[in-house]
PDB file of N, CA and C in Angstrom:
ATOM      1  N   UNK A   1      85.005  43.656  21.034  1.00  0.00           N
ATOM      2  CA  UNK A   1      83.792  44.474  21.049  1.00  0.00           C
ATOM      3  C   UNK A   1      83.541  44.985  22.460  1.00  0.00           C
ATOM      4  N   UNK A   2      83.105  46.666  22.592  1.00  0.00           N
ATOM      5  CA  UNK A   2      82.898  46.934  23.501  1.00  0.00           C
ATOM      6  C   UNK A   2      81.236  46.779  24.105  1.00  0.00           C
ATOM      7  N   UNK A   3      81.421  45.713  25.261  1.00  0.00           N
ATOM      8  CA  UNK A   3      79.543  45.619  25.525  1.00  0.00           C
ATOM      9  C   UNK A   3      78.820  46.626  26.404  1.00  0.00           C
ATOM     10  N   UNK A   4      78.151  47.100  26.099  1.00  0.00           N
ATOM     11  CA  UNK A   4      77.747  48.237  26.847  1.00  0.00           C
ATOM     12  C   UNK A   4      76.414  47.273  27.677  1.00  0.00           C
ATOM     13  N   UNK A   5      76.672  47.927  29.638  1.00  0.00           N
ATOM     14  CA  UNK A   5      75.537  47.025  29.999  1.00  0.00           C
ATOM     15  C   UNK A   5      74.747  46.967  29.839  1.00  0.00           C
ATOM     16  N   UNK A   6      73.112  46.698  30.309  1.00  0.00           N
ATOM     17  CA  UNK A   6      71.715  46.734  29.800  1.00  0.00           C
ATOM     18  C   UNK A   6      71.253  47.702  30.604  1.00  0.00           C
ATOM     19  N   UNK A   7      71.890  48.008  31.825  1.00  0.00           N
ATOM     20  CA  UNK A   7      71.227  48.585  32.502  1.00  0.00           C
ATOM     21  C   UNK A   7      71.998  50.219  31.906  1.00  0.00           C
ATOM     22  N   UNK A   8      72.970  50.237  31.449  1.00  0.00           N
ATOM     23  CA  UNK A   8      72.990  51.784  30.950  1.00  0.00           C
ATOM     24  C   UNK A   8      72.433  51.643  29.534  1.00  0.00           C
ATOM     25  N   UNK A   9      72.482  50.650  28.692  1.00  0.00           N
ATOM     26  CA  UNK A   9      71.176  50.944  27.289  1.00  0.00           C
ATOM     27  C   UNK A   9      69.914  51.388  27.965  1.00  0.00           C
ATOM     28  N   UNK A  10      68.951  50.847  28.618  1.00  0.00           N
ATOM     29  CA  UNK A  10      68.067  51.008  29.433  1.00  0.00           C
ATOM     30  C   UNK A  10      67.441  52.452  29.828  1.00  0.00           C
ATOM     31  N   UNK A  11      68.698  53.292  30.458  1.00  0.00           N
ATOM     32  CA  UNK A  11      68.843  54.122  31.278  1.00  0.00           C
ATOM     33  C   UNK A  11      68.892  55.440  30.128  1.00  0.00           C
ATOM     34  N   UNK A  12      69.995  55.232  28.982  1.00  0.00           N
ATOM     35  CA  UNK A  12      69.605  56.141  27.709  1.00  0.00           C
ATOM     36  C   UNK A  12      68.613  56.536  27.164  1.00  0.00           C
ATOM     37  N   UNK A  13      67.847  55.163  26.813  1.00  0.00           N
ATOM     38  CA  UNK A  13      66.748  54.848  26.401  1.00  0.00           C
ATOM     39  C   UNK A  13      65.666  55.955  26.820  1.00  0.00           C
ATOM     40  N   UNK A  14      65.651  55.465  28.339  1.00  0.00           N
ATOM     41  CA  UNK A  14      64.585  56.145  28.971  1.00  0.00           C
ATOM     42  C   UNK A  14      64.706  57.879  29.056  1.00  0.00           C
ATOM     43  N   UNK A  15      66.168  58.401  28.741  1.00  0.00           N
ATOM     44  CA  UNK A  15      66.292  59.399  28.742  1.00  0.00           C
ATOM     45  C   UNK A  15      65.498  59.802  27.796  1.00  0.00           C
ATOM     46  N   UNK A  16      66.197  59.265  26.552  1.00  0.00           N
ATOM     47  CA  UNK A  16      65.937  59.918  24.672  1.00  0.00           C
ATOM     48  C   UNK A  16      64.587  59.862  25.006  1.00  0.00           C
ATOM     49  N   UNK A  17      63.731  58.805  25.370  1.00  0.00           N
ATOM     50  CA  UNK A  17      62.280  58.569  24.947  1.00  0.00           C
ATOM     51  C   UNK A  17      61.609  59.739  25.821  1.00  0.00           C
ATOM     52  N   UNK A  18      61.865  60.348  26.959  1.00  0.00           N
ATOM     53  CA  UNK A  18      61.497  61.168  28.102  1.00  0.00           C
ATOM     54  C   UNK A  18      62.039  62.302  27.467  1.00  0.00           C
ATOM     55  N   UNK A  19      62.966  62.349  27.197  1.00  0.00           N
ATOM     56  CA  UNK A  19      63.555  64.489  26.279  1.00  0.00           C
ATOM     57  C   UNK A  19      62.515  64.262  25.169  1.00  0.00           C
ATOM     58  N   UNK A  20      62.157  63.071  24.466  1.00  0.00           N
ATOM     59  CA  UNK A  20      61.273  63.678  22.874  1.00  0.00           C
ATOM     60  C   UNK A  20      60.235  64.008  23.275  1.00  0.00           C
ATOM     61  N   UNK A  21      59.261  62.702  24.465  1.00  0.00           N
ATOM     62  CA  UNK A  21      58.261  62.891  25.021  1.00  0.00           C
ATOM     63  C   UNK A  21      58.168  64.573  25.613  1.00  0.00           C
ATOM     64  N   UNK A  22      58.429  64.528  26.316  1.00  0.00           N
ATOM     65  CA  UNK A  22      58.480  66.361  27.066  1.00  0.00           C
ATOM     66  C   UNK A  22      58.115  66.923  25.975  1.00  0.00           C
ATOM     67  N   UNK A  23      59.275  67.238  24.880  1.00  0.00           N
ATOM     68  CA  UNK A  23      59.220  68.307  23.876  1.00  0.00           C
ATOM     69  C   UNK A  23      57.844  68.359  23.402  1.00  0.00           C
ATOM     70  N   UNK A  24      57.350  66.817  22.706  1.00  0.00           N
ATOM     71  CA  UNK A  24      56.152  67.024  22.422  1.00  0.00           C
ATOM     72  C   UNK A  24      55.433  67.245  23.125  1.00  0.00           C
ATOM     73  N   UNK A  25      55.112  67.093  24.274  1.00  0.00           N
ATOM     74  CA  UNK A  25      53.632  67.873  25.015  1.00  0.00           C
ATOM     75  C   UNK A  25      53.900  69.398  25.251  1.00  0.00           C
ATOM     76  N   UNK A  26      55.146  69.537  25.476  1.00  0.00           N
ATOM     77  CA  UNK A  26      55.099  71.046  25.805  1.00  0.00           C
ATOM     78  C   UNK A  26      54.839  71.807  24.577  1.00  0.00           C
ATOM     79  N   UNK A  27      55.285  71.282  23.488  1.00  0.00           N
ATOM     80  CA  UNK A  27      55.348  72.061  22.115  1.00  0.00           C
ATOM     81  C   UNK A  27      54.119  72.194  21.507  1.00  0.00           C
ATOM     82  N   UNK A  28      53.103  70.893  22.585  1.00  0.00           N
ATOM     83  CA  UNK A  28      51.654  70.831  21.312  1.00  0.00           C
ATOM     84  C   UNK A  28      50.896  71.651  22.245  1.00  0.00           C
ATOM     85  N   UNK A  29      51.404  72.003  23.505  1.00  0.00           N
ATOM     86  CA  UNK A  29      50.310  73.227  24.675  1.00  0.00           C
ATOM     87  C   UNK A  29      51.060  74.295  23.684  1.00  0.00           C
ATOM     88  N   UNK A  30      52.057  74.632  23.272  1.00  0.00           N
ATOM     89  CA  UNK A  30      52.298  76.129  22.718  1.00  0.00           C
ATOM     90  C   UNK A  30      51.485  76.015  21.903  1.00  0.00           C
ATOM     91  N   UNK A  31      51.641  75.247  20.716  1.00  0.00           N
ATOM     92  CA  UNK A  31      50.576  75.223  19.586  1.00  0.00           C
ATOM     93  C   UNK A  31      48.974  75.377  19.694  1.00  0.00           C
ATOM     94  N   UNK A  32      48.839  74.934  20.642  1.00  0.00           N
ATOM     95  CA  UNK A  32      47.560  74.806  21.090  1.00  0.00           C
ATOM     96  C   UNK A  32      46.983  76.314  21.429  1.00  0.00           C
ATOM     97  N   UNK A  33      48.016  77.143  22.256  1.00  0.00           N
ATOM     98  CA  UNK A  33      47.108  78.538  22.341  1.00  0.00           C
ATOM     99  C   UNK A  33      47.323  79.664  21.436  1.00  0.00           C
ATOM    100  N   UNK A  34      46.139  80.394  21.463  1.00  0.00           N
ATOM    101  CA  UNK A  34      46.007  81.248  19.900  1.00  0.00           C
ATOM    102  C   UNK A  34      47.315  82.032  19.811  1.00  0.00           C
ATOM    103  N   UNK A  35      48.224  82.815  21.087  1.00  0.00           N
ATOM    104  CA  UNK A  35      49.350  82.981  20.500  1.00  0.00           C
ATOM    105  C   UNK A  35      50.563  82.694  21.688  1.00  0.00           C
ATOM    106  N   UNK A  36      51.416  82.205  21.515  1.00  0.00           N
ATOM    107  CA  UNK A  36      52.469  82.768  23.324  1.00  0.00           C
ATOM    108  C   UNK A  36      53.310  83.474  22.372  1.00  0.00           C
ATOM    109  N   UNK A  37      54.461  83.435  23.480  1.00  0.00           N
ATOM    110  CA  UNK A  37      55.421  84.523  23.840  1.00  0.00           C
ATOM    111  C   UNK A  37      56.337  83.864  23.135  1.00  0.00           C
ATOM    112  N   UNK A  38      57.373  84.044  21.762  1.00  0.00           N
ATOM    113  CA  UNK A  38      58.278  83.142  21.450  1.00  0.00           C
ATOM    114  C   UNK A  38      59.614  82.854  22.562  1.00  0.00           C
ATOM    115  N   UNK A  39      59.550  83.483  23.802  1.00  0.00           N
ATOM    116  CA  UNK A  39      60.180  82.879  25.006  1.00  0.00           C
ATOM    117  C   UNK A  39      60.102  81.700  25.923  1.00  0.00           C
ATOM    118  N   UNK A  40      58.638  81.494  25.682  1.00  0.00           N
ATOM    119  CA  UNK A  40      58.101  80.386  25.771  1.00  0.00           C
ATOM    120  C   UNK A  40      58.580  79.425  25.136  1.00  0.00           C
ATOM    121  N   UNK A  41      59.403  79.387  23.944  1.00  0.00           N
ATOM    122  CA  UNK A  41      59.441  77.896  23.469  1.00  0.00           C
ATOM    123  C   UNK A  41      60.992  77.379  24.302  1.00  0.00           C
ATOM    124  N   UNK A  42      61.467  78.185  25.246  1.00  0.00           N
ATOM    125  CA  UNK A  42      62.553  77.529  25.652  1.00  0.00           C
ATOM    126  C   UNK A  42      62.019  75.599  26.817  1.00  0.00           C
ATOM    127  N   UNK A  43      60.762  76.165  27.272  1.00  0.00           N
ATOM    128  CA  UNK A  43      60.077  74.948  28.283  1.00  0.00           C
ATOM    129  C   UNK A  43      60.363  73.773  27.209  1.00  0.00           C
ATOM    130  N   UNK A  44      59.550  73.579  25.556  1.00  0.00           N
ATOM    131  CA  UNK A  44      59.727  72.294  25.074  1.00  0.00           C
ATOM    132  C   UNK A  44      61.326  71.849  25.105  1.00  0.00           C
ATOM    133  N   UNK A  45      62.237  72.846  24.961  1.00  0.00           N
ATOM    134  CA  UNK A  45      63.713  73.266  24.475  1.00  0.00           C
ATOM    135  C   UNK A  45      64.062  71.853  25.526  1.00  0.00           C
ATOM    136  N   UNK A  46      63.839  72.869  26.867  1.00  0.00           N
ATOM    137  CA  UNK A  46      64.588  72.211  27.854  1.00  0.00           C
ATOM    138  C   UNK A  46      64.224  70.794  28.108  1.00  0.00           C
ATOM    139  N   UNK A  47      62.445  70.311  28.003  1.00  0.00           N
ATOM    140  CA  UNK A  47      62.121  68.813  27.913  1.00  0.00           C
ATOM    141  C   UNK A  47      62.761  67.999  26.460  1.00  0.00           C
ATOM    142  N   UNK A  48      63.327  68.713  26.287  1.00  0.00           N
ATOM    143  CA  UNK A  48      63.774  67.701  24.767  1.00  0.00           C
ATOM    144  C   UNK A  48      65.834  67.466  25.558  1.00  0.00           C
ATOM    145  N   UNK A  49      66.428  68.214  26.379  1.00  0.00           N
ATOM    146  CA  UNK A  49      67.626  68.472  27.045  1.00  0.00           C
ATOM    147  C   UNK A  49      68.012  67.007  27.426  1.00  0.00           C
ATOM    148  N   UNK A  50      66.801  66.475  28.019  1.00  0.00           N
ATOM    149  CA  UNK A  50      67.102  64.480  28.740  1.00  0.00           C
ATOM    150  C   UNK A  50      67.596  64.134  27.450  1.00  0.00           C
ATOM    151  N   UNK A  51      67.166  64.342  26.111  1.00  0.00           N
ATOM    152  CA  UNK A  51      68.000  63.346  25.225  1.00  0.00           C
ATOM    153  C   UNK A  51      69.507  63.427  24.840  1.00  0.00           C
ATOM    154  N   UNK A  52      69.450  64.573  24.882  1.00  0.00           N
ATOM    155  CA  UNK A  52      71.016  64.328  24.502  1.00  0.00           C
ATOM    156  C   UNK A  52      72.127  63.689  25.079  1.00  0.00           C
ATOM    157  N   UNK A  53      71.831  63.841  27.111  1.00  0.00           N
ATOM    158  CA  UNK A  53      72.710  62.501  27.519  1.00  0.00           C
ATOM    159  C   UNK A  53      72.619  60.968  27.532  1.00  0.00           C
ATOM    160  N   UNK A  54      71.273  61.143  26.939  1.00  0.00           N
ATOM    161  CA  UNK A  54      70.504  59.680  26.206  1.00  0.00           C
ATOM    162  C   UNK A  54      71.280  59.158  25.350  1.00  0.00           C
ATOM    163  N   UNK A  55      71.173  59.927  24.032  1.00  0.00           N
ATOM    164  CA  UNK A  55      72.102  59.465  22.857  1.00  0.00           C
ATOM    165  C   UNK A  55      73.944  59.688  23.066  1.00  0.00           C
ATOM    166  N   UNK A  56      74.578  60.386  24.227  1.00  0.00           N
ATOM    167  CA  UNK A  56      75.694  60.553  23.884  1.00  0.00           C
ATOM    168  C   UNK A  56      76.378  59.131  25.124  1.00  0.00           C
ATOM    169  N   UNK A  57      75.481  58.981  25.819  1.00  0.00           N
ATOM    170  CA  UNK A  57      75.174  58.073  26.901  1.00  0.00           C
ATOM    171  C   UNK A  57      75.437  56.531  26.053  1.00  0.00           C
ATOM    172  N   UNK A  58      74.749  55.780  25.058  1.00  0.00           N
ATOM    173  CA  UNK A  58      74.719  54.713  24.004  1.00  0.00           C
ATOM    174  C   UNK A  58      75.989  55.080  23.295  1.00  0.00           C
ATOM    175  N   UNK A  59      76.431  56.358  23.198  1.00  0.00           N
ATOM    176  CA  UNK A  59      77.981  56.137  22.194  1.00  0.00           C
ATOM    177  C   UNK A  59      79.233  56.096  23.042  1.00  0.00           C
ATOM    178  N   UNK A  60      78.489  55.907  24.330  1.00  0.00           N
ATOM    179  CA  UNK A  60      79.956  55.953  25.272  1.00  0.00           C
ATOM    180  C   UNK A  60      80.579  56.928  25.746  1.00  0.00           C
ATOM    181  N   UNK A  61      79.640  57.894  25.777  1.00  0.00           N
ATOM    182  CA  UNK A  61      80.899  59.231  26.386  1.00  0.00           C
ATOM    183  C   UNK A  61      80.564  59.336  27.643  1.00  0.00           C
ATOM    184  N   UNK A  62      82.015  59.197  28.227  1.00  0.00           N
ATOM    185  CA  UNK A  62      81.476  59.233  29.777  1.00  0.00           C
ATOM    186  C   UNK A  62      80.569  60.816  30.459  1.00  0.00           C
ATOM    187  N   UNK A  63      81.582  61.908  29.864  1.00  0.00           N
ATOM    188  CA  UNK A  63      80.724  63.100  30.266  1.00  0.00           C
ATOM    189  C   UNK A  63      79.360  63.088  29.833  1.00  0.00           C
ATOM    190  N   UNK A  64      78.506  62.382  29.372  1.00  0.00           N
ATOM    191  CA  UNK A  64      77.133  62.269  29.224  1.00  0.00           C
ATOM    192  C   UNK A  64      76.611  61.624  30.550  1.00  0.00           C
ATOM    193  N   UNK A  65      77.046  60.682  31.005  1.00  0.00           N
ATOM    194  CA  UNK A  65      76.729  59.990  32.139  1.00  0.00           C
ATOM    195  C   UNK A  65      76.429  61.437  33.833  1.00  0.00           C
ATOM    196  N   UNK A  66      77.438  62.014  33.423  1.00  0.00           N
ATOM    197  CA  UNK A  66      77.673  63.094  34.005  1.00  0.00           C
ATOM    198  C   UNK A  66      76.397  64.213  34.165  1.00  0.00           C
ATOM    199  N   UNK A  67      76.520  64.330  32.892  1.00  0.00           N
ATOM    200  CA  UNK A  67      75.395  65.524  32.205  1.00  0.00           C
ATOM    201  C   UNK A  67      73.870  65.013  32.463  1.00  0.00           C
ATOM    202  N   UNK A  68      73.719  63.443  32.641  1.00  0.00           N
ATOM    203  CA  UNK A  68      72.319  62.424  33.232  1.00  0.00           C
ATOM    204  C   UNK A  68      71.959  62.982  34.666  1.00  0.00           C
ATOM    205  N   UNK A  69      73.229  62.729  35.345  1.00  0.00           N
ATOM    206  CA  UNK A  69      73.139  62.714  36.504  1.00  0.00           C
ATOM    207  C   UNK A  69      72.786  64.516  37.207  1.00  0.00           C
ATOM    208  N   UNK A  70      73.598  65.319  36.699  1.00  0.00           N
ATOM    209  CA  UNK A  70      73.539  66.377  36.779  1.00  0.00           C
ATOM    210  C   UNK A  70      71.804  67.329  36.783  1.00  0.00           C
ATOM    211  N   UNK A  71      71.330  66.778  35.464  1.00  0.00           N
ATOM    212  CA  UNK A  71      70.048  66.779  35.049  1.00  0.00           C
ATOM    213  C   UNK A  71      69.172  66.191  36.004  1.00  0.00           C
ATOM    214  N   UNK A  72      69.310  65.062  36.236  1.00  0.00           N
ATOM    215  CA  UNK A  72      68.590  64.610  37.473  1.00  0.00           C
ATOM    216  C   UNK A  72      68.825  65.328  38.453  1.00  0.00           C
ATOM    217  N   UNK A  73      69.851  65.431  38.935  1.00  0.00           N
ATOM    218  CA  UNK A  73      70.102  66.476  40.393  1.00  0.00           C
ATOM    219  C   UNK A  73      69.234  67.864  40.576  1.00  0.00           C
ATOM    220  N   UNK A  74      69.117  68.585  39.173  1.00  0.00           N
ATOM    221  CA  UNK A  74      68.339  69.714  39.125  1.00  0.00           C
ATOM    222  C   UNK A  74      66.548  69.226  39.148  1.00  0.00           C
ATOM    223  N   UNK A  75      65.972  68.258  38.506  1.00  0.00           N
ATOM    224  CA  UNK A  75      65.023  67.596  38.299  1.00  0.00           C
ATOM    225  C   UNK A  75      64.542  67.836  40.451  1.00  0.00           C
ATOM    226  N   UNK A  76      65.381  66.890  41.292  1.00  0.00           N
ATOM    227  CA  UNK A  76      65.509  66.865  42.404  1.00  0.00           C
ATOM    228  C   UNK A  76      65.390  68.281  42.975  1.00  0.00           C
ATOM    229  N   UNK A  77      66.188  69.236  42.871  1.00  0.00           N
ATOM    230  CA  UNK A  77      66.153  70.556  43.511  1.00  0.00           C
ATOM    231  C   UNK A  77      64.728  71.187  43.327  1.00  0.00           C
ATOM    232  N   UNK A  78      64.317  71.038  42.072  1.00  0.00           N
ATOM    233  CA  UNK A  78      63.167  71.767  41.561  1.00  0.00           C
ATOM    234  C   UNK A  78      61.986  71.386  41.743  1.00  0.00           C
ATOM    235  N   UNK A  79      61.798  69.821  42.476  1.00  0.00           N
ATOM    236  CA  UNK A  79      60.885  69.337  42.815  1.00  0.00           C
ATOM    237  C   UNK A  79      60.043  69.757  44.420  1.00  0.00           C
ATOM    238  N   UNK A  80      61.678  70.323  45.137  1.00  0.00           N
ATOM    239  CA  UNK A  80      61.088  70.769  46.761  1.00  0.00           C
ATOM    240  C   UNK A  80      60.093  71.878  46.288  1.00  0.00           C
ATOM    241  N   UNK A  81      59.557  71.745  47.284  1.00  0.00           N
ATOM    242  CA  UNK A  81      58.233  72.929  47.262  1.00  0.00           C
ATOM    243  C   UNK A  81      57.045  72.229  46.602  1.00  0.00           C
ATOM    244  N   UNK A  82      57.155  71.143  45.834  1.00  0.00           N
ATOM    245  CA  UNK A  82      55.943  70.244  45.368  1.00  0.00           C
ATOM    246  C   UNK A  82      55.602  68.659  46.849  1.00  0.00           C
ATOM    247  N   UNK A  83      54.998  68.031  46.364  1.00  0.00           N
ATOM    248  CA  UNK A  83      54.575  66.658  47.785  1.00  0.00           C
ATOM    249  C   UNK A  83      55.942  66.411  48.049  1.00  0.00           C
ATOM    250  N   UNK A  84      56.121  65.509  48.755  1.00  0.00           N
ATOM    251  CA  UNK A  84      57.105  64.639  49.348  1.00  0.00           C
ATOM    252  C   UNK A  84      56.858  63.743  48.474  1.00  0.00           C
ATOM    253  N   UNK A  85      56.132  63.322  47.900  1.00  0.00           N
ATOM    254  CA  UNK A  85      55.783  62.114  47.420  1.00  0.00           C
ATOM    255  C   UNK A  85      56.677  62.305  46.218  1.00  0.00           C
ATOM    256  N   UNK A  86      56.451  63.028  45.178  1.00  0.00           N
ATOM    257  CA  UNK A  86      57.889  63.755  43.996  1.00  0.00           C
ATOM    258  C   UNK A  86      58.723  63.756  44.388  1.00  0.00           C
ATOM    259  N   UNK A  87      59.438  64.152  45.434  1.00  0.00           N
ATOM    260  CA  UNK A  87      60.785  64.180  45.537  1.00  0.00           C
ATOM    261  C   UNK A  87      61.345  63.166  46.010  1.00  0.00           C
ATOM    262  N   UNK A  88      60.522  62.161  46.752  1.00  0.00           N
ATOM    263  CA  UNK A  88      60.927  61.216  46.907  1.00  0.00           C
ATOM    264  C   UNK A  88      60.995  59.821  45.453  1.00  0.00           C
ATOM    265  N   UNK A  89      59.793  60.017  44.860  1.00  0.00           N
ATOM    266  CA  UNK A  89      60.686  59.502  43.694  1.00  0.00           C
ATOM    267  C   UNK A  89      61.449  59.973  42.367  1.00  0.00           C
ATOM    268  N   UNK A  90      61.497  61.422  42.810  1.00  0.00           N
ATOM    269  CA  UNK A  90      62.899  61.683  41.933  1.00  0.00           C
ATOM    270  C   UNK A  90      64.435  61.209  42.890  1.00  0.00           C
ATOM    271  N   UNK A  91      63.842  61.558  44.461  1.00  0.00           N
ATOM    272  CA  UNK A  91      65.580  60.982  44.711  1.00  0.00           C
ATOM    273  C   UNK A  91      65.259  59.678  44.518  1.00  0.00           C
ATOM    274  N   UNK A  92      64.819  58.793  44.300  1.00  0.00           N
ATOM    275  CA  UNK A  92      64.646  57.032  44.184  1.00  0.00           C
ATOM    276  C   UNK A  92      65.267  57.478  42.703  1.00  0.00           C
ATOM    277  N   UNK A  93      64.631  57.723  41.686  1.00  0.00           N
ATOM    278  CA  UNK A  93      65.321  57.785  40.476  1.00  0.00           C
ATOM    279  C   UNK A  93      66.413  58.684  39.962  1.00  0.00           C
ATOM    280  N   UNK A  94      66.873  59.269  40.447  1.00  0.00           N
ATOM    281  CA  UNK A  94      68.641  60.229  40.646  1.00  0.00           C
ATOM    282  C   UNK A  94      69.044  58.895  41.140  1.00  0.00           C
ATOM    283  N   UNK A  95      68.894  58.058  42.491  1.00  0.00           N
ATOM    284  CA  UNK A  95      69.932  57.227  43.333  1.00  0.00           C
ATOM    285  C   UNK A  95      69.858  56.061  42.295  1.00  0.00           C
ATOM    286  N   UNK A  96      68.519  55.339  41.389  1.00  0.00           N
ATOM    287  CA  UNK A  96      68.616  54.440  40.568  1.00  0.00           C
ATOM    288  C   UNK A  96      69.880  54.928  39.476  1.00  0.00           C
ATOM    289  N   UNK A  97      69.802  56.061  39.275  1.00  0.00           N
ATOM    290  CA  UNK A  97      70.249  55.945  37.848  1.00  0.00           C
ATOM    291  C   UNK A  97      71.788  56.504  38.183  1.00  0.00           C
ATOM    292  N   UNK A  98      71.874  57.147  39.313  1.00  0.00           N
ATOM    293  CA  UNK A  98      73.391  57.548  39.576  1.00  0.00           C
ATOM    294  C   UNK A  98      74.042  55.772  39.860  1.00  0.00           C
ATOM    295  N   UNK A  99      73.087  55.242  40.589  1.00  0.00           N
ATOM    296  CA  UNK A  99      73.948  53.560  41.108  1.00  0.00           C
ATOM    297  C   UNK A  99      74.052  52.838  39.369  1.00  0.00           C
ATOM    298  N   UNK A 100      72.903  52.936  38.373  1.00  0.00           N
ATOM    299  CA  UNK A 100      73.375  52.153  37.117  1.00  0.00           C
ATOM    300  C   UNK A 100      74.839  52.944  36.532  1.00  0.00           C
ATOM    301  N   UNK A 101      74.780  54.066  36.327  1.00  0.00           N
ATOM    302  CA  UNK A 101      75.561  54.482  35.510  1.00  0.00           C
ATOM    303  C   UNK A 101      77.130  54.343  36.035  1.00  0.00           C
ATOM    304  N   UNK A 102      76.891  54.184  37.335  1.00  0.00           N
ATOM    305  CA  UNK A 102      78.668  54.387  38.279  1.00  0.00           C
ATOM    306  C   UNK A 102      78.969  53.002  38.432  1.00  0.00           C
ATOM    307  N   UNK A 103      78.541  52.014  38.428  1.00  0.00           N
ATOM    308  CA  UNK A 103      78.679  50.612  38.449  1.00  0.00           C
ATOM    309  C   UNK A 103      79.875  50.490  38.061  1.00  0.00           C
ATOM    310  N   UNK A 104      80.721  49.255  38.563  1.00  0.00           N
ATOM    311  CA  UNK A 104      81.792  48.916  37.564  1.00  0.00           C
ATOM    312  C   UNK A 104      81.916  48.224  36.599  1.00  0.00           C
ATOM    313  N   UNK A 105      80.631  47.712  35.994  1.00  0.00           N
ATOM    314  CA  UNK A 105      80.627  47.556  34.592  1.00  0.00           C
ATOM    315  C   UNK A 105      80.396  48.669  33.953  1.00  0.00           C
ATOM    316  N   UNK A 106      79.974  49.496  34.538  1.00  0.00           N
ATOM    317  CA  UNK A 106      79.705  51.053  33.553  1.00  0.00           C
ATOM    318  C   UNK A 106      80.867  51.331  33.406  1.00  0.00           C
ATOM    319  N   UNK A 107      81.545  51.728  34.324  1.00  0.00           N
ATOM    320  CA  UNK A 107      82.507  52.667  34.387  1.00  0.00           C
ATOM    321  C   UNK A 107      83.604  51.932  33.277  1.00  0.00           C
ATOM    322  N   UNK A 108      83.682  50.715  33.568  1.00  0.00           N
ATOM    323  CA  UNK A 108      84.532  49.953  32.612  1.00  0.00           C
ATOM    324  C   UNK A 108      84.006  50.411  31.145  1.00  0.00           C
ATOM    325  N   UNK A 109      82.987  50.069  31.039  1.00  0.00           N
ATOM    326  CA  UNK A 109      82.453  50.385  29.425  1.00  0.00           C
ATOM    327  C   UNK A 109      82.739  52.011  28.934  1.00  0.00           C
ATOM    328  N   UNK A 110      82.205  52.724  29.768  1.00  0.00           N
ATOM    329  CA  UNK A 110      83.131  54.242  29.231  1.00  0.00           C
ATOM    330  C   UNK A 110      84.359  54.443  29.367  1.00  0.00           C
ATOM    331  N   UNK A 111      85.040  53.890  30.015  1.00  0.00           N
ATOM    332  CA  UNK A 111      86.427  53.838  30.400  1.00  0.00           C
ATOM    333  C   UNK A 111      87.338  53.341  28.886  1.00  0.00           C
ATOM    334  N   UNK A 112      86.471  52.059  28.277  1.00  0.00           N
ATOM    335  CA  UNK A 112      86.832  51.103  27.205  1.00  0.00           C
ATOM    336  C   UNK A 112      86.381  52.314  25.805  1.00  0.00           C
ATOM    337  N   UNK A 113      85.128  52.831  25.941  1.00  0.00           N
ATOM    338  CA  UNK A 113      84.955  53.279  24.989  1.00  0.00           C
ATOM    339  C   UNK A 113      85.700  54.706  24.889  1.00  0.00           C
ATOM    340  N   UNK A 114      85.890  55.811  25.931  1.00  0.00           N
ATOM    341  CA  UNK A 114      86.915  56.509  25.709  1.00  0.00           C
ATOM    342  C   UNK A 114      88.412  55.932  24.733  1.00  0.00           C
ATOM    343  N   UNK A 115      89.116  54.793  25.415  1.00  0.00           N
ATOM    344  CA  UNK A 115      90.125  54.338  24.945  1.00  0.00           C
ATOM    345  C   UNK A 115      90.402  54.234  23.383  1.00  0.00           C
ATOM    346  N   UNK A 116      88.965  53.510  23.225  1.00  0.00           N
ATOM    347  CA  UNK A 116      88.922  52.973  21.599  1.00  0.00           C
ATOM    348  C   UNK A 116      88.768  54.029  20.701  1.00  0.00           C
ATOM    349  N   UNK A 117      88.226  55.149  21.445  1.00  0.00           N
ATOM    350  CA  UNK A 117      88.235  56.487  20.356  1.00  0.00           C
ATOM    351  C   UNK A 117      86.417  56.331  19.902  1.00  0.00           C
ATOM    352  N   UNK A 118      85.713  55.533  20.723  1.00  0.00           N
ATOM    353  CA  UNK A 118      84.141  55.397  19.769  1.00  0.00           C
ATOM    354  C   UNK A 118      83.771  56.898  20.185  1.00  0.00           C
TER     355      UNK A 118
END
């Protein structure tokens, strides 16, 4: 059996639960005003985006780990021009979650689960 660590279940987790979360608040401000722009619905689109390296993240694909990190990196870029105080804990959480996912128990576990074909 391949064990996947706690700290990348964890780290999925928090993705999936953070992409649904987003979607829904952004989706219930569209709903909420008498009409927008159907261009507008790309904002919930993109807060719902954290899940998918959430869930592909729990089945082992390493390019999800990738696609986490990546996401975070932009999260980071897009934060300059807001406090210091944001960007400093988005880079605290990019450096948390780039150090869980690259670990060498991670890397072993996607490494294992590539192999096995999961």
């Amino acid at each position: 059996m391949n064990k996947r660590p706690m700290t990348v279940t964890i780290i999925a987790w928090l993705l999936i639960v953070t992409g649904v979360f987003r979607f829904g608040v952004h989706f219930r401000e569209l709903l909420s005003q008498k009409s927008f722009p159907v261009e507008d619905l790309w904002i919930p689109i993109v807060g719902l985006l954290s899940a998918v390296p959430g869930a592909f993240i729990l089945l082992g694909r390493n390019w999800a780990r990738w696609l986490a990190l990546a996401l975070m990196a932009f999260q980071v870029a897009i934060m300059f021009g807001d406090s210091v105080q944001k960007v400093a804990a988005h880079v605290l959480l990019f450096s948390l979650i780039a150090y869980s996912l690259f670990r060498n128990d991670a890397t072993a576990y996607f490494q294992r689960s590539h192999q096995v074909g999961i």
